[in-house]
Protein backbone atom coordinates (compact mmCIF):
# COMPACT_ATOMS: atom_id res chain seq x y z
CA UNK A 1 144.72 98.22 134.87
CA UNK A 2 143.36 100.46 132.29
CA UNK A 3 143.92 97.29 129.35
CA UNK A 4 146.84 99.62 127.12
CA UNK A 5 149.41 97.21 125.63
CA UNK A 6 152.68 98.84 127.11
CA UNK A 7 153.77 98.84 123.38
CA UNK A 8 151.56 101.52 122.41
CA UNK A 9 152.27 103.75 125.22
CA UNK A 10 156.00 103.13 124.24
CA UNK A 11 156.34 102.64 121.21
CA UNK A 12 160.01 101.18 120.27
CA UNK A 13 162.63 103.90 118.76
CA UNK A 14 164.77 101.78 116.53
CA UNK A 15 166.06 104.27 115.05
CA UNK A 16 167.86 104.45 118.48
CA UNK A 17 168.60 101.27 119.25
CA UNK A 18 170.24 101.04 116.03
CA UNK A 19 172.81 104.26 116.50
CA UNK A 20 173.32 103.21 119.88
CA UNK A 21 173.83 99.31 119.03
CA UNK A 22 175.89 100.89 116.01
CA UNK A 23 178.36 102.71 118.46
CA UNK A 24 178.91 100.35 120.95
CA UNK A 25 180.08 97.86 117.59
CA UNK A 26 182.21 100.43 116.08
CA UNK A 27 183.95 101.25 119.87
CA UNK A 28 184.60 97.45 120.08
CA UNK A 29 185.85 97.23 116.57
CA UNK A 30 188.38 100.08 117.50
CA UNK A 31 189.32 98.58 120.45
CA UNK A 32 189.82 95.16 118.54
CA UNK A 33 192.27 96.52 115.49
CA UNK A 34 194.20 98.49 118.56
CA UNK A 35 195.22 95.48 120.88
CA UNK A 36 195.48 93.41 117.54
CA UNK A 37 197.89 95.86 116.26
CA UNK A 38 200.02 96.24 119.64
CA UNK A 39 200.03 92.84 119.25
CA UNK A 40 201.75 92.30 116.10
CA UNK A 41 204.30 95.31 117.26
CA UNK A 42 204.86 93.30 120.32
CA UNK A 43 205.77 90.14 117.66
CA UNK A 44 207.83 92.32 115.31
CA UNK A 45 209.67 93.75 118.04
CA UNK A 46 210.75 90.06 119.38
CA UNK A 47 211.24 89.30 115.61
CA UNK A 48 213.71 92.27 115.38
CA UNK A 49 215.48 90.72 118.86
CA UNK A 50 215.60 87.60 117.26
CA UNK A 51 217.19 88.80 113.82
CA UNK A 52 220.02 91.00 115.67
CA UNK A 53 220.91 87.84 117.77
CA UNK A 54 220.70 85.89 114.56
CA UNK A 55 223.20 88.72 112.70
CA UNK A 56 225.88 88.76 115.39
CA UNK A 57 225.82 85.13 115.43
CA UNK A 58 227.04 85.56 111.68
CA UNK A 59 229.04 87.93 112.26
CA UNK A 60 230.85 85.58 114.67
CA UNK A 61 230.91 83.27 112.32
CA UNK A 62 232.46 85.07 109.42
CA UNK A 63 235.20 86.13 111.79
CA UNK A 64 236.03 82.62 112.89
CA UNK A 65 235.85 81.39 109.03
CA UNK A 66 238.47 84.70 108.00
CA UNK A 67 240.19 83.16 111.20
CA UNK A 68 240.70 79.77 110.41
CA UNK A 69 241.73 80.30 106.64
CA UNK A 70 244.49 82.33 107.60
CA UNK A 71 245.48 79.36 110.20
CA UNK A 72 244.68 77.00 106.97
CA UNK A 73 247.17 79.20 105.15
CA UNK A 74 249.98 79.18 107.48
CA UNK A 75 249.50 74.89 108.02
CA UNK A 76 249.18 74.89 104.27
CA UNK A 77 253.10 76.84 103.81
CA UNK A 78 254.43 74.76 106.81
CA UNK A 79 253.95 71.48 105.12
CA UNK A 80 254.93 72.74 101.95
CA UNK A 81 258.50 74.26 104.19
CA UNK A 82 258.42 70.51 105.29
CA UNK A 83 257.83 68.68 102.15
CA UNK A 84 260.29 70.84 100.47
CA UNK A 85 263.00 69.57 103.23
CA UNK A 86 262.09 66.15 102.87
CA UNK A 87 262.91 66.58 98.67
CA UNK A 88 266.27 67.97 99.45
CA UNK A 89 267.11 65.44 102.11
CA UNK A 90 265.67 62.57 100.50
């Protein structure tokens, strides 16, 4: 052993470790905002599912309401038909 302190025969670039520390963060950042964006397309997409679902089931519903008030209307003039009998007969 010649007694050289294997610092001074290699002396520490940080100028590289730095770019290549600063790469590797910035790949990992990119891969981080991609799956974290797929992500919340994956969640918007079931959200969209969800709201079409949710807008039929309206739908449905405004068509049974239309529905039942024309029933209502028709029950509403035959008990009026009736209650018009029962004045005349009574």
């Amino acid at each position: 052993m010649t007694g050289i302190s294997l610092t001074a025969v290699h002396p520490t670039n940080f100028t590289a470790v730095a770019i290549s520390l600063g790469i590797v963060f910035i790949v990992g950042a990119v891969i981080a905002v991609v799956l974290w964006s797929y992500f919340q397309l994956q969640s918007h997409r079931a959200d969209a599912v969800a709201m079409a679902a949710y807008r039929k089931l309206a739908e449905d519903a405004v068509a049974n309401q239309q529905e039942l008030r024309a029933q209502l209307t028709l029950l509403t003039d035959k008990v009026q038909a009736v209650e018009q009998l029962m004045r005349e007969v009574g």
